[in-house]
Every structure is written in structure tokens, then in C-alpha cells.
N, C-alpha and C. Protein backbone atom coordinates (compact mmCIF):
# COMPACT_ATOMS: atom_id res chain seq x y z
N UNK A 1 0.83 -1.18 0.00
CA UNK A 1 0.00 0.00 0.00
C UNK A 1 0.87 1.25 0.00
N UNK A 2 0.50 2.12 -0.39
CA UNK A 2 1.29 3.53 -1.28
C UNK A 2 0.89 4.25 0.46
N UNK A 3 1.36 5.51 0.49
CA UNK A 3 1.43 6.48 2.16
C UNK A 3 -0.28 6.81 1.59
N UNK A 4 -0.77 7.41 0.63
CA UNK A 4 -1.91 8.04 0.14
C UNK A 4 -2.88 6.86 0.69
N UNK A 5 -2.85 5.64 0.31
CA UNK A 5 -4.03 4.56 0.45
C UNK A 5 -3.72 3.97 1.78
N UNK A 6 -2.72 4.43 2.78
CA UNK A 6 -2.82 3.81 4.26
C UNK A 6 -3.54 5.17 5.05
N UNK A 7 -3.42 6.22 4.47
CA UNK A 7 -4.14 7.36 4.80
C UNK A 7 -5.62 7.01 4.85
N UNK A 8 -5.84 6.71 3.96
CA UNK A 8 -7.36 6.96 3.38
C UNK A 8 -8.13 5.66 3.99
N UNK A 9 -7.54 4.80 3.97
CA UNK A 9 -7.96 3.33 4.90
C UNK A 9 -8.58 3.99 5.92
N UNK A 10 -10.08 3.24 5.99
CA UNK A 10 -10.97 3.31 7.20
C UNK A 10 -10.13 2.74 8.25
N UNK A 11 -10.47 4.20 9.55
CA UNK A 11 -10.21 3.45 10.73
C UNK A 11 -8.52 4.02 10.93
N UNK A 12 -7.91 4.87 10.09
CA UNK A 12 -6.21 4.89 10.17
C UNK A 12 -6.44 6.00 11.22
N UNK A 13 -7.66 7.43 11.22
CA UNK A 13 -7.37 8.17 11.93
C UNK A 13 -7.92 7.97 13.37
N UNK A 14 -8.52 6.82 13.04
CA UNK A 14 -9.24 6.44 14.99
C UNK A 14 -7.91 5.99 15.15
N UNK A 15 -7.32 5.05 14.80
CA UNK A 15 -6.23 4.00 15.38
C UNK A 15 -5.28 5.54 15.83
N UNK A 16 -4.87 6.02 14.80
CA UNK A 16 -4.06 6.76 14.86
C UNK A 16 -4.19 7.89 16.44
N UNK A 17 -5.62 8.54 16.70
CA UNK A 17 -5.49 8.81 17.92
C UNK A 17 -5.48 8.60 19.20
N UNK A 18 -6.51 7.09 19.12
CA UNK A 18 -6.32 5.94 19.90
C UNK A 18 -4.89 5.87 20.18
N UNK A 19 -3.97 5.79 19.32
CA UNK A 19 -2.45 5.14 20.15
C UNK A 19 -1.75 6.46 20.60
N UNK A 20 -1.82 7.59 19.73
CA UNK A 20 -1.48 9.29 20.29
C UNK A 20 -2.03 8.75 22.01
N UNK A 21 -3.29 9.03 22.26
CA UNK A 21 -3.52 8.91 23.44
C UNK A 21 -3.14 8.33 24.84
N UNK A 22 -3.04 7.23 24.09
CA UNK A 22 -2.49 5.83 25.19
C UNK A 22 -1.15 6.11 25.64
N UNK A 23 -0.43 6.33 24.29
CA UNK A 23 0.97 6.84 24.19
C UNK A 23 1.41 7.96 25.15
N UNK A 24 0.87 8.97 25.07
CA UNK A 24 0.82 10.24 25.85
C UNK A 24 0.56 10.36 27.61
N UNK A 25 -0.33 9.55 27.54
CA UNK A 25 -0.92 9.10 28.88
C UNK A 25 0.00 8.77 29.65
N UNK A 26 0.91 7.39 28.93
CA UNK A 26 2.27 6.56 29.44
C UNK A 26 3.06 7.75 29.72
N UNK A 27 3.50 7.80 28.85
CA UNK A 27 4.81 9.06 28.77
C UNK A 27 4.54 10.10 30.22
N UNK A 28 3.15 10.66 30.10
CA UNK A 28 3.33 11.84 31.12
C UNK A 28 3.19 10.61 32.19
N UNK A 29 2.77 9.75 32.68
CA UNK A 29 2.38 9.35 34.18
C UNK A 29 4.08 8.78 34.30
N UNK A 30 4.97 7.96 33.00
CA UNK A 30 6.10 7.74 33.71
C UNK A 30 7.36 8.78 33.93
N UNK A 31 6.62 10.24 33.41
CA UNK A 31 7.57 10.94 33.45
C UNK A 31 7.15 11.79 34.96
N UNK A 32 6.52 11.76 35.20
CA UNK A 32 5.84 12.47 36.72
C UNK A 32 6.40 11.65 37.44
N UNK A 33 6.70 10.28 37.57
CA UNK A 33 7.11 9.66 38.56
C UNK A 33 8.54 9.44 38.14
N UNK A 34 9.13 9.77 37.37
CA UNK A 34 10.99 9.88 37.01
C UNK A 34 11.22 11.55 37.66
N UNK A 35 10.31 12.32 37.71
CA UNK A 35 10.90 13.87 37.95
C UNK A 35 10.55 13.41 39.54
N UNK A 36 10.18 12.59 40.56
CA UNK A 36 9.88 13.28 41.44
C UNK A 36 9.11 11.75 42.33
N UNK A 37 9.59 10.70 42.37
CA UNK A 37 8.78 9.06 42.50
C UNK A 37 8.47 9.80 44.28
N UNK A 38 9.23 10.21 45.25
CA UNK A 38 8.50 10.19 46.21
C UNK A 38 7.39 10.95 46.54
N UNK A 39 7.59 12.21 45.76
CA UNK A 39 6.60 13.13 45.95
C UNK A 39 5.30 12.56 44.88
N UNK A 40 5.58 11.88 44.39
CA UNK A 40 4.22 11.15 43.47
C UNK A 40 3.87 10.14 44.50
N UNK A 41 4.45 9.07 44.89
CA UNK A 41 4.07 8.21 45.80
C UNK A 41 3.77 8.89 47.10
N UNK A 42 3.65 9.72 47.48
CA UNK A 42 3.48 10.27 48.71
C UNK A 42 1.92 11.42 48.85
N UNK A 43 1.62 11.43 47.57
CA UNK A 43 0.39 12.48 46.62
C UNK A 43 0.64 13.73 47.13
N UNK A 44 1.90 14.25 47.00
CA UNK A 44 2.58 15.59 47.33
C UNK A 44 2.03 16.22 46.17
N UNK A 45 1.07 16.65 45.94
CA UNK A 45 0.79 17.14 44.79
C UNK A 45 1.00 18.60 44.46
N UNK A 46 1.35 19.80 45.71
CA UNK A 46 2.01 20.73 45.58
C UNK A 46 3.75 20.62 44.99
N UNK A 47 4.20 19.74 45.87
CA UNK A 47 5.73 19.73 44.56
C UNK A 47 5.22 19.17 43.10
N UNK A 48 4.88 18.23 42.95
CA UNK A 48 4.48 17.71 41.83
C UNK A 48 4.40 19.27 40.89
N UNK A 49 3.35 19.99 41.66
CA UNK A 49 2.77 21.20 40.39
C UNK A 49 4.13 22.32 40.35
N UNK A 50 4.89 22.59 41.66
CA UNK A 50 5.90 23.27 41.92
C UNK A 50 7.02 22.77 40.57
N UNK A 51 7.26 21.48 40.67
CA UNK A 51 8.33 21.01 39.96
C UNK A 51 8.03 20.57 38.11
N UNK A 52 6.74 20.64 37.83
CA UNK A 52 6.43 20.28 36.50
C UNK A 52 5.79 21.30 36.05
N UNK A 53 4.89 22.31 36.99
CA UNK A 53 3.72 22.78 36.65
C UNK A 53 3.59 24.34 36.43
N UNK A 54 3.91 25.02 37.65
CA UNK A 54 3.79 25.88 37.73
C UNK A 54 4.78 27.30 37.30
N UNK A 55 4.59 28.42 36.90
CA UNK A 55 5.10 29.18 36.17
C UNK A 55 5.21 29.10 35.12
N UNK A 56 4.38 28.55 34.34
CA UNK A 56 4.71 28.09 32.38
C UNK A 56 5.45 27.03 32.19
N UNK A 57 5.76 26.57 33.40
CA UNK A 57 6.39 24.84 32.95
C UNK A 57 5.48 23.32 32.15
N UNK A 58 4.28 24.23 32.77
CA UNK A 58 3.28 23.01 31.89
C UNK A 58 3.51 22.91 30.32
N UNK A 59 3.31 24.14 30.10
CA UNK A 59 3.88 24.16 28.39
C UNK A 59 4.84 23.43 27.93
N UNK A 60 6.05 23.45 28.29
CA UNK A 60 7.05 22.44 27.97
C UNK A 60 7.14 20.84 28.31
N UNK A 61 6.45 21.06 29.64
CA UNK A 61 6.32 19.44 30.09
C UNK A 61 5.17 18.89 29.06
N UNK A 62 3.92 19.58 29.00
CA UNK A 62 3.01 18.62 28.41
C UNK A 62 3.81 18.89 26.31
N UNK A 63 3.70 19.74 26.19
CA UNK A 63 4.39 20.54 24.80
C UNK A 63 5.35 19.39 24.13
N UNK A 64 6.68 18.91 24.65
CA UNK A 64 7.23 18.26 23.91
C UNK A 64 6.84 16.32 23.87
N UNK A 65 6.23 16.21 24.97
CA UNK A 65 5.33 14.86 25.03
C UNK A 65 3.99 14.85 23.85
N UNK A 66 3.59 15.70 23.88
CA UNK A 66 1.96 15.85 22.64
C UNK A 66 3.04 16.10 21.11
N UNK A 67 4.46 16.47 20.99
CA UNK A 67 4.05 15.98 19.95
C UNK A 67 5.02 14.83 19.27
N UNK A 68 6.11 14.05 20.25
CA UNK A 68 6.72 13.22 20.21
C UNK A 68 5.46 12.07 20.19
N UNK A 69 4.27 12.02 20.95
CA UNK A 69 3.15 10.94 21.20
C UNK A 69 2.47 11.26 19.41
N UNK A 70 2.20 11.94 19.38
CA UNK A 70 1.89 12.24 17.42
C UNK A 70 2.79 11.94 16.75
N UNK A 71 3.62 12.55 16.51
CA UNK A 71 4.69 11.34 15.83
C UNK A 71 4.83 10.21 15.73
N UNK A 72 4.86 9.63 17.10
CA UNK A 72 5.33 8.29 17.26
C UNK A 72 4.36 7.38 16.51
N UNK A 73 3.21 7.53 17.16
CA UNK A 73 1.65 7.32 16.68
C UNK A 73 1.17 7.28 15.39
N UNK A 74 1.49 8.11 14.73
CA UNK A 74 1.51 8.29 13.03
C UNK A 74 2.29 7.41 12.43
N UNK A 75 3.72 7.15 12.76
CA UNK A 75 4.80 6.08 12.25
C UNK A 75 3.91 4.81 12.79
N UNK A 76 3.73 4.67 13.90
CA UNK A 76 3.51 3.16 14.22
C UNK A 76 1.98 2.97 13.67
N UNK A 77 1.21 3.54 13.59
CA UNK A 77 -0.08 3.54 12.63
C UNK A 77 0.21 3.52 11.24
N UNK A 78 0.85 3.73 10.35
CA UNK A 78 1.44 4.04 9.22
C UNK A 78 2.16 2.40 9.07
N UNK A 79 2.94 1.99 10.08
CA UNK A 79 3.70 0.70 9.44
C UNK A 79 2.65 -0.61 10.03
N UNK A 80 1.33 -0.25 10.59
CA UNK A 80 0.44 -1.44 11.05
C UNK A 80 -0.23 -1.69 10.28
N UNK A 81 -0.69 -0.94 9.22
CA UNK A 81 -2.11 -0.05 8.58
C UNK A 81 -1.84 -1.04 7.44
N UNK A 82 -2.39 -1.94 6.90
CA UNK A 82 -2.58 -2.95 6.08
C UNK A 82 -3.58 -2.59 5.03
């Protein structure tokens, strides 16, 4: 199948956000607990927002995860897509 006819295949753009999602989900919950495992295990949720969140840090934390999870998602939808 040509990039044009795995596009157009029913079902490429559900799959496709379906795995964005899942993907994204992973990424931020194992990256919240790599910046910070006690204060996540502990539901310190003021450092949590202190250390990821607050002052415009959300932008970058969530920012380069949304679109590495699209990417990724598009390639691995793209080489499943029959």
C-alpha cells in the first residue's frame, strides 16, 4: 500500500489517535514519577505542580510529550495499517 491509500484506509485516523492517546498518557504518568517518585508516591501534589507545573512549565512538560506521542503514533499507525 502507497502512504496516500494507508491514509485513506478506514479506521487509520481512529487508530491513529487511539495510540497518540495511550501513548501520551504513558509518557506523562512515567515521566511524573521519574521527575519526582517520592513526591508522586506520597500524593505531594504541591511539589508535583511546583516542579512540572507551575510558572509556564506546563507548556514544555506537556508541549514536547503531545508531539513526540503524534509522531510516534503516526509512524507506528502508518507501518500497522494494512
Amino acid at each position: 500500500m502507497t502512504f496516500q491509500e494507508k491514509i485513506k484506509s478506514p479506521g487509520f485516523f481512529k487508530n491513529f489517535l487511539l495510540t497518540a492517546l495511550v501513548f501520551f498518557a504513558m509518557v506523562t504518568l512515567v515521566s511524573l514519577v521519574l521527575s519526582d517518585a517520592g513526591a508522586f508516591f506520597s500524593f505531594d501534589f504541591e511539589k508535583i505542580n511546583a516542579l512540572n507545573f507551575a510558572d509556564g512549565k506546563w507548556e514544555k512538560f506537556f508541549g514536547f510529550k503531545a508531539v513526540m506521542s503524534l509522531l510516534y503514533s503516526f509512524y507506528l499507525t502508518l507501518k500497522k495499517t494494512k
